[in-house]
N, C-alpha and C. Protein backbone atom coordinates (compact mmCIF):
# COMPACT_ATOMS: atom_id res chain seq x y z
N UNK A 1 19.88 13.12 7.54
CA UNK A 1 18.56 12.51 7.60
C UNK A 1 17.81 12.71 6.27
N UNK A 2 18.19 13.76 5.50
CA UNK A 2 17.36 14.03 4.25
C UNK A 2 17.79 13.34 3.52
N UNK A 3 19.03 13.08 3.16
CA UNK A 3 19.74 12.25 2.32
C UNK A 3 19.37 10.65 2.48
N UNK A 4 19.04 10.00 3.57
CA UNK A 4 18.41 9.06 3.35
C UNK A 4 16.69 8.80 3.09
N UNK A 5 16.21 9.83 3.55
CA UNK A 5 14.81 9.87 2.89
C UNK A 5 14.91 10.32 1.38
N UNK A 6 15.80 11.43 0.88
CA UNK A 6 15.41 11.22 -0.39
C UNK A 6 15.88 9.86 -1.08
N UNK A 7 16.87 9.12 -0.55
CA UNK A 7 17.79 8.03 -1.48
C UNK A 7 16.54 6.83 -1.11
N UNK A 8 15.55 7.00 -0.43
CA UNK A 8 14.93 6.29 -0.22
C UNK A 8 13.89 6.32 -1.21
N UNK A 9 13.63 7.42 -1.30
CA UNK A 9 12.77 7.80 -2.41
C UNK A 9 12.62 7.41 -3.29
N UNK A 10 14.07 7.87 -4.08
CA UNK A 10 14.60 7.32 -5.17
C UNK A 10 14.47 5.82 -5.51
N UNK A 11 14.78 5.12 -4.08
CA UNK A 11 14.78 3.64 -4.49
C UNK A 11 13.59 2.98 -4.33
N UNK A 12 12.87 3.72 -4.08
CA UNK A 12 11.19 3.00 -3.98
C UNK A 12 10.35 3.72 -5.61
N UNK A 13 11.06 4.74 -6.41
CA UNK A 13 10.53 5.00 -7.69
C UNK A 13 11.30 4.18 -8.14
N UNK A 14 12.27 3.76 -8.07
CA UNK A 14 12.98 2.99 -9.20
C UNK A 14 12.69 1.37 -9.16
N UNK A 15 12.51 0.86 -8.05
CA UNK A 15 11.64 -0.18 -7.71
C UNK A 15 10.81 -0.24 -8.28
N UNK A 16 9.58 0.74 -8.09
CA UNK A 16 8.40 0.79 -8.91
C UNK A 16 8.62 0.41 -10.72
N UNK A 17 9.24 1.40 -10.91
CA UNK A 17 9.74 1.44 -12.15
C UNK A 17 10.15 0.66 -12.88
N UNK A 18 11.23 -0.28 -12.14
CA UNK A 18 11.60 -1.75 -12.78
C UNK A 18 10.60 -2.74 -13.06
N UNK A 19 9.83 -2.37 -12.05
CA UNK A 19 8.63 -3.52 -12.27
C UNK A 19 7.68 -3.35 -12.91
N UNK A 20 7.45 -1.76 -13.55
CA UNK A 20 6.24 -2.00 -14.50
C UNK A 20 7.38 -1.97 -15.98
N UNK A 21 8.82 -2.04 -16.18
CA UNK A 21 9.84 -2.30 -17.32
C UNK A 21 9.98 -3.97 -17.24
N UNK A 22 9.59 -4.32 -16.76
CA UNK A 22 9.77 -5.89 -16.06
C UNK A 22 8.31 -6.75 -16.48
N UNK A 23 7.48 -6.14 -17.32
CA UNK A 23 6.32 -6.88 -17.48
C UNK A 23 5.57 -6.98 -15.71
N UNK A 24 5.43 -6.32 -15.06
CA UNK A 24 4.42 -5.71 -13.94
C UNK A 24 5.26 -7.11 -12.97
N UNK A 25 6.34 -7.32 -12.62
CA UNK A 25 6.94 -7.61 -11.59
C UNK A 25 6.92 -6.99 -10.19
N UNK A 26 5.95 -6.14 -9.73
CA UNK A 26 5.62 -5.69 -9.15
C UNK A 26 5.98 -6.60 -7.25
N UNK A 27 7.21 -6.13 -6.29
CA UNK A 27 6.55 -6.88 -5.02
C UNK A 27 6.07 -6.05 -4.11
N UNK A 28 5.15 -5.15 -4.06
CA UNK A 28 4.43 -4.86 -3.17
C UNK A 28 5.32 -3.41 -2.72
N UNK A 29 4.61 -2.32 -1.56
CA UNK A 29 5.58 -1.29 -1.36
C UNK A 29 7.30 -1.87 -0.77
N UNK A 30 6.89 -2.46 0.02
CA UNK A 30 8.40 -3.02 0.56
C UNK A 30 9.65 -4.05 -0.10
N UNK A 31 8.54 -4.60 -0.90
CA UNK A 31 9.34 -5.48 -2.05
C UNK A 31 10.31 -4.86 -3.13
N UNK A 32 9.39 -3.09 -3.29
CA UNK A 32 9.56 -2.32 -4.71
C UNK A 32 11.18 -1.56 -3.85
N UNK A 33 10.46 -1.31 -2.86
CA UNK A 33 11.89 -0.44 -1.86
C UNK A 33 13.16 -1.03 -2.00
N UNK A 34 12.73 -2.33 -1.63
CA UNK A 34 14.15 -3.34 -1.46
C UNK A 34 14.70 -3.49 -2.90
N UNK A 35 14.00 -3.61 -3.82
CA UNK A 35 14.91 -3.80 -5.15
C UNK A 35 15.76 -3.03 -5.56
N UNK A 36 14.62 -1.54 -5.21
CA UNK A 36 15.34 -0.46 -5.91
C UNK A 36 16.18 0.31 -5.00
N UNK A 37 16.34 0.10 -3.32
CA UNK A 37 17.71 0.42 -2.86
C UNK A 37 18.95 -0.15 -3.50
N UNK A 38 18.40 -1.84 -3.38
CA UNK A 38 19.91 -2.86 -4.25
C UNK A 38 20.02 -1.93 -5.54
N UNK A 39 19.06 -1.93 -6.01
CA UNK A 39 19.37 -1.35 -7.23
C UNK A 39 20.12 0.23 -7.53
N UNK A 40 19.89 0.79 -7.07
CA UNK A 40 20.40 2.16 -6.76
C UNK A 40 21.97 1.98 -6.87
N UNK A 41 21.82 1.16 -5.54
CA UNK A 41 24.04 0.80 -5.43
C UNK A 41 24.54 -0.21 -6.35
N UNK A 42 24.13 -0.88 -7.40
CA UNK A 42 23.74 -2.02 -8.43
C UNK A 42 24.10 -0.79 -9.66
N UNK A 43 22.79 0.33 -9.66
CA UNK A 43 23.16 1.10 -10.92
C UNK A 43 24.38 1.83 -10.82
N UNK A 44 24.54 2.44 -9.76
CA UNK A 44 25.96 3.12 -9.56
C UNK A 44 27.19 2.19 -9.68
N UNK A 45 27.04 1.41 -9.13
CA UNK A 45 28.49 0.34 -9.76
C UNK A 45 28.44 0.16 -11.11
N UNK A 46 27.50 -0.01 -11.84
CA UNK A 46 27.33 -0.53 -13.29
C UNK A 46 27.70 1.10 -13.95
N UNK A 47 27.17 1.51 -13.92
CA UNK A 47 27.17 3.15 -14.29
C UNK A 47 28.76 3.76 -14.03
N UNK A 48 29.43 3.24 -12.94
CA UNK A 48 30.69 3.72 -12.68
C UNK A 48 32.31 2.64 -13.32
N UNK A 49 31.48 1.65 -13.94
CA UNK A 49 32.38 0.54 -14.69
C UNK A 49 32.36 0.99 -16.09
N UNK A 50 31.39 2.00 -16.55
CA UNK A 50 31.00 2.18 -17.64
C UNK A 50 31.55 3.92 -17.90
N UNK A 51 31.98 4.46 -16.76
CA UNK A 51 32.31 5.71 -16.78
C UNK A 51 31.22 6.88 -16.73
N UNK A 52 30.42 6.74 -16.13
CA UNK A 52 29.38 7.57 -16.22
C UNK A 52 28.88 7.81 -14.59
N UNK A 53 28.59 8.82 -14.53
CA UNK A 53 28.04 9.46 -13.36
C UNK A 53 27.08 9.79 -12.82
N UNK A 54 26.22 9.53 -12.12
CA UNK A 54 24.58 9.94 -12.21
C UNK A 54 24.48 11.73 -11.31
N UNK A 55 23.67 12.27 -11.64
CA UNK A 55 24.28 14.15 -11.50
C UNK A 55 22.56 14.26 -11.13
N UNK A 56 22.12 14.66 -9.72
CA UNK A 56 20.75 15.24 -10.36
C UNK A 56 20.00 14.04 -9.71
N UNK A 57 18.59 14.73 -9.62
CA UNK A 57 17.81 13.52 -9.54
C UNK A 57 16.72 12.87 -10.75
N UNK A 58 17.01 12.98 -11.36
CA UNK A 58 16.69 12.71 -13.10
C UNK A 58 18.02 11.38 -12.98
N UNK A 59 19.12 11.83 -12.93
CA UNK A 59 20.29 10.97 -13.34
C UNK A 59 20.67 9.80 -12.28
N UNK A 60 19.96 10.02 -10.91
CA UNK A 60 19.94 9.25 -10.13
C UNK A 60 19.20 8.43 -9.96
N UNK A 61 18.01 8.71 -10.15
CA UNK A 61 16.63 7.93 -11.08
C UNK A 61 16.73 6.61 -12.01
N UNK A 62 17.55 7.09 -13.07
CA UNK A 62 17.79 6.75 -14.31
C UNK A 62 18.68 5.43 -13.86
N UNK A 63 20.05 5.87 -12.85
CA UNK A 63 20.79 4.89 -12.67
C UNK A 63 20.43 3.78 -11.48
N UNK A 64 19.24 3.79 -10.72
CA UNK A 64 18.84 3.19 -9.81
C UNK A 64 17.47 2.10 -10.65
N UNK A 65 16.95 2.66 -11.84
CA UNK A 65 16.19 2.30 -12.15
C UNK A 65 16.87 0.70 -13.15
N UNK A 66 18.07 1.46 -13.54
CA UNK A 66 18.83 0.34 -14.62
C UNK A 66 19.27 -0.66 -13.71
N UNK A 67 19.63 -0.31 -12.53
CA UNK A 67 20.28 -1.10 -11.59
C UNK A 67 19.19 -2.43 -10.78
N UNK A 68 18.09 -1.54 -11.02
CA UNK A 68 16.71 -2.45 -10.35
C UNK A 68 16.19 -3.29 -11.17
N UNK A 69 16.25 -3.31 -12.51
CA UNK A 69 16.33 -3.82 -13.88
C UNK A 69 17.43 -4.75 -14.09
N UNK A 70 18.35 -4.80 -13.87
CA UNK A 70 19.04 -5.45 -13.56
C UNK A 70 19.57 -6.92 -12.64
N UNK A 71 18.69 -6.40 -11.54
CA UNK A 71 18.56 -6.92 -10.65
C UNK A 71 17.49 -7.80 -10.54
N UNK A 72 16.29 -7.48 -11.04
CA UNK A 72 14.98 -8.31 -11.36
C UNK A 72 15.42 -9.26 -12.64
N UNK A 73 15.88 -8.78 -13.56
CA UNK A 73 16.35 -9.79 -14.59
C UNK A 73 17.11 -10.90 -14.27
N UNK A 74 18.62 -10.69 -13.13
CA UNK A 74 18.62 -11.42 -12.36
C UNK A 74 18.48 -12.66 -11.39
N UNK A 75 17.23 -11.55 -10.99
CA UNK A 75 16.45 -13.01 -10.02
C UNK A 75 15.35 -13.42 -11.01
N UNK A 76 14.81 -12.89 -12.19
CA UNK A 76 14.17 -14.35 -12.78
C UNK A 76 14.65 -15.39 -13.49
N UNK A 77 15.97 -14.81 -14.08
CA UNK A 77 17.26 -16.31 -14.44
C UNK A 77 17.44 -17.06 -13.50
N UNK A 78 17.69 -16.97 -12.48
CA UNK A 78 17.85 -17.55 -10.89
C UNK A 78 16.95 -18.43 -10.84
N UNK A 79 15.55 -17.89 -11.23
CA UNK A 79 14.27 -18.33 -10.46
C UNK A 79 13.94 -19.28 -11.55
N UNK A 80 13.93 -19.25 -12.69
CA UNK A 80 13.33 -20.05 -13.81
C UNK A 80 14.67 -20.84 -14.03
């Protein structure tokens, strides 16, 4: 149960996060959640093609945040 509240955590800072790296792409608390869960399992695949490991919650952060970044960049190619 902790493990999904913190991974939740994680993916609602990294959500956040993408969106103020994103020029304030901001969708709202539930919008920010949803990116940055995708993103989380988004950074870890990208992060694990690349050989790298996220260790920590600094490093889990880091790779959920690239992944949510990712993912917003994404959907505004999509969108435009």
């Amino acid at each position: 149960m902790m493990n999904l509240i913190y991974f939740l955590l994680i993916g609602l800072a990294a959500g956040w996060l993408a969106g103020k790296l994103m020029k304030g792409r901001s969708f709202g608390l539930v919008g920010n959640l949803i990116v940055g869960i995708i993103g989380a399992v988004l950074g870890g695949f990208l992060f694990g093609l690349v050989g790298l490991a996220a260790i920590g919650l600094i490093g889990r952060l880091i790779s959920a945040t690239v992944g949510a970044v990712v993912l917003l960049f994404i959907l505004q190619k999509i969108k435009s």
